[in-house]
N, C-alpha and C. Protein backbone atom coordinates (compact mmCIF):
# COMPACT_ATOMS: atom_id res chain seq x y z
N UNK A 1 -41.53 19.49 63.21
CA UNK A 1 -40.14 19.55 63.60
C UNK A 1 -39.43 20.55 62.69
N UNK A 2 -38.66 21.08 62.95
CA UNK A 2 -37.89 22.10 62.27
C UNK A 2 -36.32 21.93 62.12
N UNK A 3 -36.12 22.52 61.03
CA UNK A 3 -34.67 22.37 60.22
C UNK A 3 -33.75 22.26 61.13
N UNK A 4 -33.72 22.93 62.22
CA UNK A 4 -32.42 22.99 63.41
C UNK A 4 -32.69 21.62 64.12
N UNK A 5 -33.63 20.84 64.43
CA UNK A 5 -34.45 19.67 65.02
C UNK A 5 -33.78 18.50 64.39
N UNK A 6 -34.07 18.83 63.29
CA UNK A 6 -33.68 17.56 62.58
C UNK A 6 -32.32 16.98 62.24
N UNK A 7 -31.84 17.94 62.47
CA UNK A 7 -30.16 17.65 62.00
C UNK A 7 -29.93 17.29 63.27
N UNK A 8 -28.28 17.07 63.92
CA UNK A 8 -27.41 16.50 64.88
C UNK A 8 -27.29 16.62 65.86
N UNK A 9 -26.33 17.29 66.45
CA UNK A 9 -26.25 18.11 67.61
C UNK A 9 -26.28 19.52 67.38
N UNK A 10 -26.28 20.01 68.41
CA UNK A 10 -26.22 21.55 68.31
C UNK A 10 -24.97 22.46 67.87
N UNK A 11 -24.24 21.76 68.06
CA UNK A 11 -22.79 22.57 66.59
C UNK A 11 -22.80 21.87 65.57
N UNK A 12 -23.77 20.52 65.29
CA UNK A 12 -23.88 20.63 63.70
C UNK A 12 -24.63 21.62 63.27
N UNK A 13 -25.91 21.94 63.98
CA UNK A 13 -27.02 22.91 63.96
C UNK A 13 -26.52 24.23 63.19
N UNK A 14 -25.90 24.71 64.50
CA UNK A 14 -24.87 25.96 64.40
C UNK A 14 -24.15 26.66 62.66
N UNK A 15 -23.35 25.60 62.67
CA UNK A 15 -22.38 25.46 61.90
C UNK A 15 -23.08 25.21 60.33
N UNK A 16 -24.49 24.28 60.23
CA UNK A 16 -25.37 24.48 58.80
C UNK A 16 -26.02 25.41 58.95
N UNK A 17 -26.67 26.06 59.73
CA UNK A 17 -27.61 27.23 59.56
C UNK A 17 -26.32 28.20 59.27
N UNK A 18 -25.20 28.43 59.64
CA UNK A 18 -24.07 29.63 59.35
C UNK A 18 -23.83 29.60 57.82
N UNK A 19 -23.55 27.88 57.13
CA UNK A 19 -23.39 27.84 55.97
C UNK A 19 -24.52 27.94 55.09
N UNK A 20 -25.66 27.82 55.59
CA UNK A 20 -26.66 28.17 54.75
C UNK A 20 -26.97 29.63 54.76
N UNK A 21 -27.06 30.32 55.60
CA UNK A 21 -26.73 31.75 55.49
C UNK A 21 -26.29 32.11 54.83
N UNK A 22 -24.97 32.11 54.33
CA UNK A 22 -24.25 32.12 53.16
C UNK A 22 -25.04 32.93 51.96
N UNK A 23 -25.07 33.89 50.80
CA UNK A 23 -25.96 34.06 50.04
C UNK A 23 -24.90 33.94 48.48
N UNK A 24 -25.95 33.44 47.74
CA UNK A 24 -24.55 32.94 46.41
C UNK A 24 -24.95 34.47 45.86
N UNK A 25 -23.87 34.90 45.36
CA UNK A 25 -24.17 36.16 44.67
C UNK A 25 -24.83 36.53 43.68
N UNK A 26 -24.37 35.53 42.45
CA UNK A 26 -25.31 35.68 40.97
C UNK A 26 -26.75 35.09 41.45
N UNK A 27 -27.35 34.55 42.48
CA UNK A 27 -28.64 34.13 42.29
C UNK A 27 -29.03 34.64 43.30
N UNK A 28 -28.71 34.94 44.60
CA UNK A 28 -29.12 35.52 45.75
C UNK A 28 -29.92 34.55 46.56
N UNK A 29 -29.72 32.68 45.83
CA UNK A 29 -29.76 31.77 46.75
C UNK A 29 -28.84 31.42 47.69
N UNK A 30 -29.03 30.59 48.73
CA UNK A 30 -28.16 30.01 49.45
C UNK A 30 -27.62 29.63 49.59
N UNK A 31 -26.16 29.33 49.42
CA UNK A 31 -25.19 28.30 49.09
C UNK A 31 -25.23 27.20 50.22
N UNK A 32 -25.30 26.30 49.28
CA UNK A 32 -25.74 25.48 49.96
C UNK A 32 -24.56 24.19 48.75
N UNK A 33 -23.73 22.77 49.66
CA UNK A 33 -23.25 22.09 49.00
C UNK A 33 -24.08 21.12 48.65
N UNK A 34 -23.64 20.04 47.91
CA UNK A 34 -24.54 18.97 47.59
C UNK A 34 -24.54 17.89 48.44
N UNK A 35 -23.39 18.04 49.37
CA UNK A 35 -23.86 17.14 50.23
C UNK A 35 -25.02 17.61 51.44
N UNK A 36 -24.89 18.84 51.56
CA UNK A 36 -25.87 19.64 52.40
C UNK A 36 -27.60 19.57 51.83
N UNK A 37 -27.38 19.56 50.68
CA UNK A 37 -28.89 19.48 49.80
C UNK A 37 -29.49 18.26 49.58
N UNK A 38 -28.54 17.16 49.88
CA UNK A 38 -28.64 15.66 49.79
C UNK A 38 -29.62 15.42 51.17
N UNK A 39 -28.89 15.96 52.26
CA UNK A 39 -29.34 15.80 53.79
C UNK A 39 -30.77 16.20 53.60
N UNK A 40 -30.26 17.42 53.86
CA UNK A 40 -31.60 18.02 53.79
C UNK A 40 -33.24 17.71 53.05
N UNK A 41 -32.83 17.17 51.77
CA UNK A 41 -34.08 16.37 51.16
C UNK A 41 -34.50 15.47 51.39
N UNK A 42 -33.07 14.38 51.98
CA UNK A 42 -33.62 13.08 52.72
C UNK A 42 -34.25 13.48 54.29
N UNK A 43 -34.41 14.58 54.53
CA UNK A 43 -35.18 14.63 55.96
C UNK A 43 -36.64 15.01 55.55
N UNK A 44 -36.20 15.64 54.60
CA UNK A 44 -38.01 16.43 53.88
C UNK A 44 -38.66 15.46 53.48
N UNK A 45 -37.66 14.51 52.71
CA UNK A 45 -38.62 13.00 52.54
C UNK A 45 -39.29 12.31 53.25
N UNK A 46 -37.94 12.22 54.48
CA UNK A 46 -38.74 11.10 55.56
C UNK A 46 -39.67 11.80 56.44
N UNK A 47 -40.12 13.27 56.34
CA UNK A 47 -40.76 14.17 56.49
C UNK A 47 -40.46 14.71 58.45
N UNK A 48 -39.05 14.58 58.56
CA UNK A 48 -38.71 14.88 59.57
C UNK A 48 -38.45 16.75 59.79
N UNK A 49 -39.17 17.46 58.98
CA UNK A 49 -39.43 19.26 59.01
C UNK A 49 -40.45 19.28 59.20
N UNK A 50 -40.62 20.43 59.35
CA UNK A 50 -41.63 21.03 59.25
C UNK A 50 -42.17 22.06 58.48
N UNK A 51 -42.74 21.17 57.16
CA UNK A 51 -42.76 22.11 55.63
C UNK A 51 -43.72 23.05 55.90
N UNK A 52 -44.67 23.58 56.84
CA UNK A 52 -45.56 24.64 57.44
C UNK A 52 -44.73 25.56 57.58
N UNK A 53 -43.46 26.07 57.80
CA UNK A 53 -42.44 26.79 57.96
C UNK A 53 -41.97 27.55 56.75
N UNK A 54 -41.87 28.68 56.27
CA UNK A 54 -41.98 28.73 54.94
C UNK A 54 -40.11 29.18 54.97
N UNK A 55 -39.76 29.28 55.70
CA UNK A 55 -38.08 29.49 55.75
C UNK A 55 -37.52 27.87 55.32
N UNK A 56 -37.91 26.85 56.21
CA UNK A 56 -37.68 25.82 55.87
C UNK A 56 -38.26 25.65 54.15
N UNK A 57 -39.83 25.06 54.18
CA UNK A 57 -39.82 24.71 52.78
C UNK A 57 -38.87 25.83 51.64
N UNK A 58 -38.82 27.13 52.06
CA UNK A 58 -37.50 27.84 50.36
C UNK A 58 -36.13 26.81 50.97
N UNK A 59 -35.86 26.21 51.95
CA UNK A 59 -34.49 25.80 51.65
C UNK A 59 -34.38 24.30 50.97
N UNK A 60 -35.78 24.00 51.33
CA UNK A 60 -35.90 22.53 51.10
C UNK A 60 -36.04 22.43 49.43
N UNK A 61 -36.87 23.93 48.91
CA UNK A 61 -36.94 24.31 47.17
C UNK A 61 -35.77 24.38 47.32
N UNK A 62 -34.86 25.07 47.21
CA UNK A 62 -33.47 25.46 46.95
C UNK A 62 -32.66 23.72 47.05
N UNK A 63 -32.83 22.74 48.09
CA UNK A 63 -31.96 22.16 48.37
C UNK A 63 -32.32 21.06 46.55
N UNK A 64 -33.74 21.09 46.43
CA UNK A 64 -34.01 20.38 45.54
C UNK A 64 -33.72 20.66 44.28
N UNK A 65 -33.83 21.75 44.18
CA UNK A 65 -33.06 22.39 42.90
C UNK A 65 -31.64 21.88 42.42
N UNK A 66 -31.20 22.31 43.50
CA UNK A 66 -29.47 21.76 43.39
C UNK A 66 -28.93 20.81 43.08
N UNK A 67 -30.10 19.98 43.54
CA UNK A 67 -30.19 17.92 43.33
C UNK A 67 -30.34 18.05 41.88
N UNK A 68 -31.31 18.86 41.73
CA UNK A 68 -31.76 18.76 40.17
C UNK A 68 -30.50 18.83 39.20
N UNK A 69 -29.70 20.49 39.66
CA UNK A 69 -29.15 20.90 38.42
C UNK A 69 -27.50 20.17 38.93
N UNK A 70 -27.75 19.31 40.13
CA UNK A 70 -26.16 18.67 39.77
C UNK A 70 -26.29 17.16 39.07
N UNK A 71 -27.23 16.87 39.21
CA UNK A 71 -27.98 15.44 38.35
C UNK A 71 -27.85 15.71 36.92
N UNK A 72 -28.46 17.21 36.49
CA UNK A 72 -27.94 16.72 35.03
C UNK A 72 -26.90 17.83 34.45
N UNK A 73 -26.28 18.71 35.43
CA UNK A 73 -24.90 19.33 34.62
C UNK A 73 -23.58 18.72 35.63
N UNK A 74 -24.25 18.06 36.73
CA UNK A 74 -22.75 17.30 37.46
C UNK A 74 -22.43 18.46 38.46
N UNK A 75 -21.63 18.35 39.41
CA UNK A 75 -21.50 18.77 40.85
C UNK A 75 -20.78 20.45 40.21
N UNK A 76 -21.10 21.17 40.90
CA UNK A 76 -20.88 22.86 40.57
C UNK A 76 -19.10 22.65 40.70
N UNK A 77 -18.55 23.35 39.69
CA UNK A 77 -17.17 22.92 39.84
C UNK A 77 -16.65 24.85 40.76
N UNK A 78 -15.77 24.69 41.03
CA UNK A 78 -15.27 25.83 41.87
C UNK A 78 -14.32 26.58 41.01
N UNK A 79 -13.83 27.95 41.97
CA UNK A 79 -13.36 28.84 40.74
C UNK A 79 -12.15 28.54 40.11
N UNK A 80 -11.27 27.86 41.19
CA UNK A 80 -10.05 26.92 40.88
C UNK A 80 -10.52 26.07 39.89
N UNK A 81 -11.41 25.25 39.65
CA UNK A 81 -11.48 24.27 38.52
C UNK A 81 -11.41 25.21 37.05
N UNK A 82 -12.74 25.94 37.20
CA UNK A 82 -12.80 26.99 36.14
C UNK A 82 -11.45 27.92 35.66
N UNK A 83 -11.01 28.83 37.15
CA UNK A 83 -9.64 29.02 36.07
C UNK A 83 -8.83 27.89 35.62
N UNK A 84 -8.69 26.54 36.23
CA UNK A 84 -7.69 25.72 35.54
C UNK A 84 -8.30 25.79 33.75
N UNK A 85 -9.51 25.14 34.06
CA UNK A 85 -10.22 24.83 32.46
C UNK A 85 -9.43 26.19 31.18
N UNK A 86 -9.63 27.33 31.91
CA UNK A 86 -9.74 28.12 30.98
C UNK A 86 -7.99 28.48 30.76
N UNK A 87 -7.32 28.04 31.64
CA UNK A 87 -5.82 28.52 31.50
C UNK A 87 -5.68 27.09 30.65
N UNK A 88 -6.30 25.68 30.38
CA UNK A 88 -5.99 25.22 29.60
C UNK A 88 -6.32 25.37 28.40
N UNK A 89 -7.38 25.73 28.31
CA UNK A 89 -8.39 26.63 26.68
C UNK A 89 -7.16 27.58 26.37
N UNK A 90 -6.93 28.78 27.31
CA UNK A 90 -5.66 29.92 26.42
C UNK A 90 -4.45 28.46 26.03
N UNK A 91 -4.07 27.86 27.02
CA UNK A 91 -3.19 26.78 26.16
C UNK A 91 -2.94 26.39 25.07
N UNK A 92 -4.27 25.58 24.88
CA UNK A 92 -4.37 24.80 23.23
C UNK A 92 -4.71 25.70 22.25
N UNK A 93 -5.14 27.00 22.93
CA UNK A 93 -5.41 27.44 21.73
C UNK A 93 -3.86 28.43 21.46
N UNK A 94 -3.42 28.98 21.99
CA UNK A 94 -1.92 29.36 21.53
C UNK A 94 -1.04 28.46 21.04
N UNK A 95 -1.10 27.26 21.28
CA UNK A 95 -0.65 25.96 20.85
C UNK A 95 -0.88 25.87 18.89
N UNK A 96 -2.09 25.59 18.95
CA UNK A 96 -2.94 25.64 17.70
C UNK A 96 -2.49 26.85 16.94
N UNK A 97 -2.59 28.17 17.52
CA UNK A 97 -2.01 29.55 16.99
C UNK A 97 -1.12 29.64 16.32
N UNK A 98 0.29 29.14 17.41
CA UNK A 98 1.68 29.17 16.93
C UNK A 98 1.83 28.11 15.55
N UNK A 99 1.46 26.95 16.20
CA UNK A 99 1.57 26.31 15.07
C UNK A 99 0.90 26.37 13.12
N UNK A 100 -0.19 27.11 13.41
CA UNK A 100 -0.71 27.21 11.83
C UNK A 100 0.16 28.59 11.42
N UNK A 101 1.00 29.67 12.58
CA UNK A 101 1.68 30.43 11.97
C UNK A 101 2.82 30.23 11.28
N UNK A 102 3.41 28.88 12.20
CA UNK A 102 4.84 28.47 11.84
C UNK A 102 4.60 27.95 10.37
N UNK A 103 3.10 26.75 10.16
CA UNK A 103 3.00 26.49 8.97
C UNK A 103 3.00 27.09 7.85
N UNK A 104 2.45 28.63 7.95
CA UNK A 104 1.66 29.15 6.91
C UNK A 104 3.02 30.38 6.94
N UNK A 105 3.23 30.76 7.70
CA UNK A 105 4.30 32.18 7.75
C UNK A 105 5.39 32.03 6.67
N UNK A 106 6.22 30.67 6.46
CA UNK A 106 6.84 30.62 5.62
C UNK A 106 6.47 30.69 4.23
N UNK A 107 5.74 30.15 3.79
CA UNK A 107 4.52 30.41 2.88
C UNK A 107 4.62 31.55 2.65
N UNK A 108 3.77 32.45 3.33
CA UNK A 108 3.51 33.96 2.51
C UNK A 108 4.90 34.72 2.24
N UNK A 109 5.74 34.55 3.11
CA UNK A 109 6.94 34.95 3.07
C UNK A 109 8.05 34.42 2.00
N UNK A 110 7.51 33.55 1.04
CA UNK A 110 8.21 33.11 -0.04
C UNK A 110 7.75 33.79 -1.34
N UNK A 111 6.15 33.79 -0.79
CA UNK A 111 4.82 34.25 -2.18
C UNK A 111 4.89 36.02 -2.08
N UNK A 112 5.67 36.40 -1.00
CA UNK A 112 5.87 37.66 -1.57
C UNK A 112 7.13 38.46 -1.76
N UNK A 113 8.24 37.11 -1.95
CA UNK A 113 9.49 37.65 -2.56
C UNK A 113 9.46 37.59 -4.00
């Protein structure tokens, strides 16, 4: 049975083979979500593919991978999460900045009158 077989109807079909198409840029794998990689392994399990297919088994590697690396670094966060993270990093750290200047500025500014 094959990857298009196993899934739903034919615009679920459609609509995962479009998103698996998809190519992630830094790896030139498939983007593929985790709920998509979830599916997909539980069909390879219950051995509803057809792993003779070598298009299928790289998606079924790929889907497993993903299982892997969201199991132990946690679900891929998006670019919105990442810029938030990092607009809070410039935050605390200008935070932290200002403040050891305010502490210390008066200071030198006494020690060199």
């Amino acid at each position: 049975m094959s990857l298009s077989a196993a899934s739903g109807s034919s615009d679920d079909v459609r609509t995962s083979v479009g998103a698996m198409a998809k190519k992630d840029r830094a790896t030139g794998d498939t983007a593929l979500t985790v709920d998509e990689a979830t599916a997909i392994a539980k069909h390879a399990e219950e051995g509803r593919l057809d792993m003779d297919d070598p298009d299928v088994r790289r998606v079924v590697g790929e889907a497993n991978r993903l299982l892997v690396r969201s199991g132990v670094w946690g679900v891929p966060e998006g670019s919105r999460q990442r810029r938030r993270r990092r607009l809070l990093a410039a935050g605390a750290f200008l935070l932290v900045v200002s403040w050891l200047a305010g502490l210390f500025l008066p200071l030198f500014i006494r020690l060199t009158e």
